[in-house]
N, C-alpha and C. Protein backbone atom coordinates (compact mmCIF):
# COMPACT_ATOMS: atom_id res chain seq x y z
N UNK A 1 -14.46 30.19 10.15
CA UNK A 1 -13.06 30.50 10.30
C UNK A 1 -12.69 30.63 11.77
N UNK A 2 -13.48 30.83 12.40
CA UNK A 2 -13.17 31.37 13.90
C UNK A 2 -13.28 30.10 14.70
N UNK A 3 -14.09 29.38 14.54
CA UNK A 3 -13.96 28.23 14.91
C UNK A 3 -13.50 27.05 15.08
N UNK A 4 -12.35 27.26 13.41
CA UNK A 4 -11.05 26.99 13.21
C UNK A 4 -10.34 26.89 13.83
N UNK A 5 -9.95 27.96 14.01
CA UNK A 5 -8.80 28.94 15.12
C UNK A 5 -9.17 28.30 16.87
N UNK A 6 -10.29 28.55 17.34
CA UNK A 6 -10.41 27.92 18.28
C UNK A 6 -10.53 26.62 18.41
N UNK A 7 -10.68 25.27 17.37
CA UNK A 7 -10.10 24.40 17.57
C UNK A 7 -8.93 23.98 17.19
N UNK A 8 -8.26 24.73 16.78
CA UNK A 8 -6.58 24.61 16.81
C UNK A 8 -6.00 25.01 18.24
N UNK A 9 -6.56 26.21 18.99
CA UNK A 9 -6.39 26.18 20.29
C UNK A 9 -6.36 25.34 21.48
N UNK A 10 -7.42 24.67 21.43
CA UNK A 10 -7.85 23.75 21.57
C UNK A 10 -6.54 22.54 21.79
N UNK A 11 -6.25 22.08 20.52
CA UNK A 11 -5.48 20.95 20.19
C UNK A 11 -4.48 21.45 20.63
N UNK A 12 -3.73 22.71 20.51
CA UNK A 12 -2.88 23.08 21.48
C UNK A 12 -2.57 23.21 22.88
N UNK A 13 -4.03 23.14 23.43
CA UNK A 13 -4.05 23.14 24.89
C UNK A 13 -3.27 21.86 25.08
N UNK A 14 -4.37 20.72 24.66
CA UNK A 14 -4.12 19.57 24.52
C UNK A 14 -2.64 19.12 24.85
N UNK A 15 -1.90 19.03 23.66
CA UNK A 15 -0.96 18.87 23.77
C UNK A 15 -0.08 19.76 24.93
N UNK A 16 -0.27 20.81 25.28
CA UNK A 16 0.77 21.80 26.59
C UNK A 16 0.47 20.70 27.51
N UNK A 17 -1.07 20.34 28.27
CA UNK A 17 -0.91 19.42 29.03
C UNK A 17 -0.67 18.10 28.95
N UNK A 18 -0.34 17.78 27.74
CA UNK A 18 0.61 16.38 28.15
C UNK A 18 1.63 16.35 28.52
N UNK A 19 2.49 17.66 28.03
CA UNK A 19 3.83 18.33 28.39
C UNK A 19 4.87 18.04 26.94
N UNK A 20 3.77 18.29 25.75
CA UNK A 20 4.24 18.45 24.75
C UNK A 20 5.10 20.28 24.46
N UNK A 21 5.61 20.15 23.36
CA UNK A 21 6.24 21.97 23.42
C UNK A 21 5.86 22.02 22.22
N UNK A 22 6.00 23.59 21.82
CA UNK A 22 5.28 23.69 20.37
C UNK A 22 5.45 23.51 19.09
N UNK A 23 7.16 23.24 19.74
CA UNK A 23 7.33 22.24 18.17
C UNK A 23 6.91 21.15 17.86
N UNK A 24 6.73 20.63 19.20
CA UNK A 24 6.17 18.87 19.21
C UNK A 24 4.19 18.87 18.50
N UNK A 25 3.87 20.20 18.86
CA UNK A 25 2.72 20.09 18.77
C UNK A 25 2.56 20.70 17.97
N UNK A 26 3.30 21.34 16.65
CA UNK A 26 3.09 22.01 15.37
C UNK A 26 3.47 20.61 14.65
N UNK A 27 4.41 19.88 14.71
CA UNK A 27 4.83 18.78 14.01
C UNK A 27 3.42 17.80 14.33
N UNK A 28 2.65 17.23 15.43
CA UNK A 28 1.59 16.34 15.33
C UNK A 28 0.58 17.37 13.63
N UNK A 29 0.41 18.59 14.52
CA UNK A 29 -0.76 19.02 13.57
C UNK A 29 -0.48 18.74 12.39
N UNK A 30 0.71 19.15 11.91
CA UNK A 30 1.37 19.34 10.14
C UNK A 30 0.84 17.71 9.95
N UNK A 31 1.37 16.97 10.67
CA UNK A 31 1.00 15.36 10.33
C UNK A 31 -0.25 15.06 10.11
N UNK A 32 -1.40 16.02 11.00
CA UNK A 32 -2.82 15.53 10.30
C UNK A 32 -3.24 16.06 9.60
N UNK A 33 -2.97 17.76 9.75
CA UNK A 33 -3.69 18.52 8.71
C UNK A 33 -3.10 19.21 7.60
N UNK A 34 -1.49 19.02 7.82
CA UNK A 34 -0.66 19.49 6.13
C UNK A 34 -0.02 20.58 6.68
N UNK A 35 0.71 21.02 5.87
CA UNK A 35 1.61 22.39 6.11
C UNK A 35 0.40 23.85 6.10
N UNK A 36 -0.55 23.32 5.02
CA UNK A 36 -1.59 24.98 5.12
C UNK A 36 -1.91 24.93 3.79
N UNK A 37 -2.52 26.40 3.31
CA UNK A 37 -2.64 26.51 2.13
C UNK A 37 -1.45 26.28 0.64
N UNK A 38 -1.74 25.20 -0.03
CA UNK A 38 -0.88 24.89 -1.12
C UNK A 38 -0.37 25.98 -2.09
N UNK A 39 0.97 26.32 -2.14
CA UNK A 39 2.00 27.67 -2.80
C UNK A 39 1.88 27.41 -4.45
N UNK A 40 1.35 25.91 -4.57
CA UNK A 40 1.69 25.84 -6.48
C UNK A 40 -0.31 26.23 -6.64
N UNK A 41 -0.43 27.03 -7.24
CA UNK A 41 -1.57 27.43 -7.92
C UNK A 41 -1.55 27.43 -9.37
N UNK A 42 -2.89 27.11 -10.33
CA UNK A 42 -2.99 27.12 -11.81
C UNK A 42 -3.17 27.99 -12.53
N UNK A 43 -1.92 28.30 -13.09
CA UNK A 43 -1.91 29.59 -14.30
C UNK A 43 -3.08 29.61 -14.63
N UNK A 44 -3.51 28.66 -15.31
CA UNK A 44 -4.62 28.71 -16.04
C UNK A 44 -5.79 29.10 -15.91
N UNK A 45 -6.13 28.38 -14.29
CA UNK A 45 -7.07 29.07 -13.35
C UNK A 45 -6.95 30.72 -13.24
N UNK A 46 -5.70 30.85 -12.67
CA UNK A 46 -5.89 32.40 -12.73
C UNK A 46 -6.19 33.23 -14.00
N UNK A 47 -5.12 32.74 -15.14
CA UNK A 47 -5.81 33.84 -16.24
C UNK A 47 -6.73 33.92 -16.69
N UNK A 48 -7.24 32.38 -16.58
CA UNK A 48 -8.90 32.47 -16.98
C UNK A 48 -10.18 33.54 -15.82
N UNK A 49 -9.69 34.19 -14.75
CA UNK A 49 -10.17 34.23 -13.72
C UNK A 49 -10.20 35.84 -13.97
N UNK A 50 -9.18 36.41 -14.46
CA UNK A 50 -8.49 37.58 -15.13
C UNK A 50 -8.91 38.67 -16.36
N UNK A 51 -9.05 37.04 -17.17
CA UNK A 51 -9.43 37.22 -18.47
C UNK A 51 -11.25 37.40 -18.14
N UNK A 52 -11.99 37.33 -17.74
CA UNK A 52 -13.33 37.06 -17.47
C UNK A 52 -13.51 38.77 -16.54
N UNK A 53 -12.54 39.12 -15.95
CA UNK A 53 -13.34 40.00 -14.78
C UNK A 53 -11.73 40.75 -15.04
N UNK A 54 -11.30 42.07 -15.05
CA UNK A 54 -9.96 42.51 -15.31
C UNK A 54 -9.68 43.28 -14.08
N UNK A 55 -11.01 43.79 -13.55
CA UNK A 55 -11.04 44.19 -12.28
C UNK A 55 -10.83 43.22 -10.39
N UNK A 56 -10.26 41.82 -10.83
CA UNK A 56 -10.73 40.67 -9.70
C UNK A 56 -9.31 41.36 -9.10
N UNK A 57 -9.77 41.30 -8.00
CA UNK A 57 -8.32 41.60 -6.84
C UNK A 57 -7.82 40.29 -6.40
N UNK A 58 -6.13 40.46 -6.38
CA UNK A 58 -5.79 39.11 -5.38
C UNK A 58 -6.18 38.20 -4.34
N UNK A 59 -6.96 38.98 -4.04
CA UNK A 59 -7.46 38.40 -2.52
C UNK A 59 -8.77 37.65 -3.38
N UNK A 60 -9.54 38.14 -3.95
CA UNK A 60 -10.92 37.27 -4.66
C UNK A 60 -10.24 35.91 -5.50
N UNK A 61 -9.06 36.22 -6.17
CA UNK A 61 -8.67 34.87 -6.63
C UNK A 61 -8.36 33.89 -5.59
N UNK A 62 -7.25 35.06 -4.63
CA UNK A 62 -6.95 33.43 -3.56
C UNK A 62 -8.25 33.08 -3.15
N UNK A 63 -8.88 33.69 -2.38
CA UNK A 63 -10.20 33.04 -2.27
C UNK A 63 -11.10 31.93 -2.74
N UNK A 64 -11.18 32.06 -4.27
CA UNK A 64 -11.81 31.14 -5.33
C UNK A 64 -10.49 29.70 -5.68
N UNK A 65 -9.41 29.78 -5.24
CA UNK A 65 -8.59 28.96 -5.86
C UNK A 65 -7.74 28.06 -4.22
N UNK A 66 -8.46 29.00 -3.47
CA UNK A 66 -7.86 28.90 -1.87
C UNK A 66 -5.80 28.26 -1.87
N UNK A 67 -5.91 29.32 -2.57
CA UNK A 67 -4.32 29.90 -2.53
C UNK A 67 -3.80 31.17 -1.55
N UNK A 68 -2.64 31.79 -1.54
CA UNK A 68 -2.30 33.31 -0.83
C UNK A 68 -2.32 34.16 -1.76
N UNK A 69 -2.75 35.26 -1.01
CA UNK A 69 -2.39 36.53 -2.43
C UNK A 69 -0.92 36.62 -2.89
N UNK A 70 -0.18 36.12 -2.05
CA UNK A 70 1.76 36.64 -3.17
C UNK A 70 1.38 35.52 -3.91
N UNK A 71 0.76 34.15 -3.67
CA UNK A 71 0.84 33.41 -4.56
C UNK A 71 0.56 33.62 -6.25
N UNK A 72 -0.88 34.55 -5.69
CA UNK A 72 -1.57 34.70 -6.92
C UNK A 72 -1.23 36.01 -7.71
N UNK A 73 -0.34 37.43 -6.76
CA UNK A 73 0.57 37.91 -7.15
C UNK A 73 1.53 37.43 -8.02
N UNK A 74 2.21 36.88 -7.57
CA UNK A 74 3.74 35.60 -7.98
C UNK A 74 3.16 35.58 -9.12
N UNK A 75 1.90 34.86 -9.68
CA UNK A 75 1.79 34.56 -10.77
C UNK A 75 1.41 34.77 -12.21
N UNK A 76 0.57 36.31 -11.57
CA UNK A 76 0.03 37.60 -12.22
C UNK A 76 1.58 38.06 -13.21
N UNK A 77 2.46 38.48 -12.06
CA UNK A 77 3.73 39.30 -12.13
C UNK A 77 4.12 37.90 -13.89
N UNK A 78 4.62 36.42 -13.30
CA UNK A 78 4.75 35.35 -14.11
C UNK A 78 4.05 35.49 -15.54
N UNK A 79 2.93 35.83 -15.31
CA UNK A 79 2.00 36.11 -16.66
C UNK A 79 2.27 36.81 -17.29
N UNK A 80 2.95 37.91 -17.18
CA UNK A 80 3.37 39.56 -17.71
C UNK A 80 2.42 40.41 -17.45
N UNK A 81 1.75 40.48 -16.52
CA UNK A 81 0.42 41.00 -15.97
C UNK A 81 0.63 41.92 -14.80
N UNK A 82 -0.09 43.65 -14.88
CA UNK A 82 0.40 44.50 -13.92
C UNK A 82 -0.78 45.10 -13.71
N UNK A 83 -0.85 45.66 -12.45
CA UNK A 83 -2.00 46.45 -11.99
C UNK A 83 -2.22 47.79 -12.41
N UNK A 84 -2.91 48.19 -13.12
CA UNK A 84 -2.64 49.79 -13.31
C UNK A 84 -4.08 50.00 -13.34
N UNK A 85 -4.07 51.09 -11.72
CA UNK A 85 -5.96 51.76 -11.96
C UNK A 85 -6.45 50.64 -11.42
N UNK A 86 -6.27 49.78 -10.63
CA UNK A 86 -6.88 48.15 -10.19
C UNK A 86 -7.61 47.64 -11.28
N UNK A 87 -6.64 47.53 -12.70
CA UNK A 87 -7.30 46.65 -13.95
C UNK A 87 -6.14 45.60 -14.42
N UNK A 88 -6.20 44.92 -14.46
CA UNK A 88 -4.51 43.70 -15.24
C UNK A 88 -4.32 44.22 -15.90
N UNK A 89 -3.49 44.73 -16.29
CA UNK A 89 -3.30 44.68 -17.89
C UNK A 89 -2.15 44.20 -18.25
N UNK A 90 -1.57 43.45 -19.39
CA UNK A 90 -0.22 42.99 -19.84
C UNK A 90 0.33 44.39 -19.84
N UNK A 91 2.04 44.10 -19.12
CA UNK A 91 3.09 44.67 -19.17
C UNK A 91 4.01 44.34 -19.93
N UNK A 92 3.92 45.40 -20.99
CA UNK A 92 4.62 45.67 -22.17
C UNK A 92 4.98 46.55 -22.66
N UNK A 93 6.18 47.14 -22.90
CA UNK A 93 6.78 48.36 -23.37
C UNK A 93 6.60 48.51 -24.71
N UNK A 94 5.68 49.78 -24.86
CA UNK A 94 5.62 50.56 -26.63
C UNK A 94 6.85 50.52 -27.47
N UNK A 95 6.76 50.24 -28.02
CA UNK A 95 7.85 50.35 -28.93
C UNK A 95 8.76 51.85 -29.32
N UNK A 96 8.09 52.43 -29.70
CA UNK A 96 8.88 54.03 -28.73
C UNK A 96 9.26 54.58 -27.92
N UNK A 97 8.45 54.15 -26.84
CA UNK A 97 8.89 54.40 -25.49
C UNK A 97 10.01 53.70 -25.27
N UNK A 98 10.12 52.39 -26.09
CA UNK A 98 11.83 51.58 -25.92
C UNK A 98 12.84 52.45 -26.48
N UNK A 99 12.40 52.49 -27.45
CA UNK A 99 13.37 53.13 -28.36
C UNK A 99 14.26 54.63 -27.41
N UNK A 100 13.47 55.44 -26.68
CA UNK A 100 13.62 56.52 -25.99
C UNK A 100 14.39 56.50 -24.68
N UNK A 101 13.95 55.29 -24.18
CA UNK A 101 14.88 54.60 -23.13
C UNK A 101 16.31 54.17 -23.28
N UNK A 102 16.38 53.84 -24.58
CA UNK A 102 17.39 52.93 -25.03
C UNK A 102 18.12 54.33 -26.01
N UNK A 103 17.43 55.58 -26.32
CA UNK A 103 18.22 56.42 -26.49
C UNK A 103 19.15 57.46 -25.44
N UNK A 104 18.66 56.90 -24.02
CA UNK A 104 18.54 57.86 -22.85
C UNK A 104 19.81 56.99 -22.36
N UNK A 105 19.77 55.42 -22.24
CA UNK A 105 20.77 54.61 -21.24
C UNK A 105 22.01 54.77 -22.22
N UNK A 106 21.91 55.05 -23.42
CA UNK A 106 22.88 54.84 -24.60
C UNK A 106 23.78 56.48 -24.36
N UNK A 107 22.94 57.28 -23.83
CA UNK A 107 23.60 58.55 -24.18
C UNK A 107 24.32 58.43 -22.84
C-alpha cells in the first residue's frame, strides 16, 4: 500500500515538472488507472459474507470485496440489516412494540 502512494507521488512529480497542474494530472491518472475503488458492490456477496460470520465488520467486507465501508454500510442498511452489540441482525419491529408506537403517535 505504501508503495502505492509513493508511486502515485511519483507520477505526480512527473507531471508538476512538465508544467502540468493537478487537474491535468488527476485527469491523465483517472485515464490509466480508473476513478478508484468501484461504489456498485454484490448484495449477494455481502449477505452471504453476513450470513456465514454475523460478527464481520464493514471494514473486513470492504476488504474481501475491495469496496468502501459506506458502500458496504449502504448495503447492510439496503438489506434491512442493523448493528446491535457488533452482530447484524435484521431490523424489524415486534409486532407490539408497533402496535404501542402507533398507540403513542395516535394519542
Amino acid at each position: 500500500m505504501e508503495s502505492d502512494k509513493q508511486h502515485f507521488r511519483h507520477i505526480l512529480l512527473f507531471y508538476y515538472r512538465k508544467g502540468k497542474n493537478a487537474v491535468q494530472a488527476r485527469k491523465k491518472l483517472t485515464d490509466v488507472y480508473g476513478e478508484g475503488r468501484p461504489v456498485e458492490a454484490d448484495k449477494d456477496a455481502i449477505k452471504a459474507l453476513v450470513d456465514a460470520n454475523r460478527q464481520i465488520t464493514t471494514h473486513e467486507i470492504g476488504l474481501r470485496l475491495n469496496v468502501s465501508n459506506s458502500t458496504v454500510y449502504d448495503h447492510l442498511k439496503g438489506l434491512g440489516l442493523s448493528s446491535k452489540l457488533d452482530v447484524w441482525v435484521p431490523h424489524v419491529l415486534a409486532e407490539n412494540r408497533f402496535s404501542n408506537i402507533t398507540k403513542i403517535i395516535c394519542f
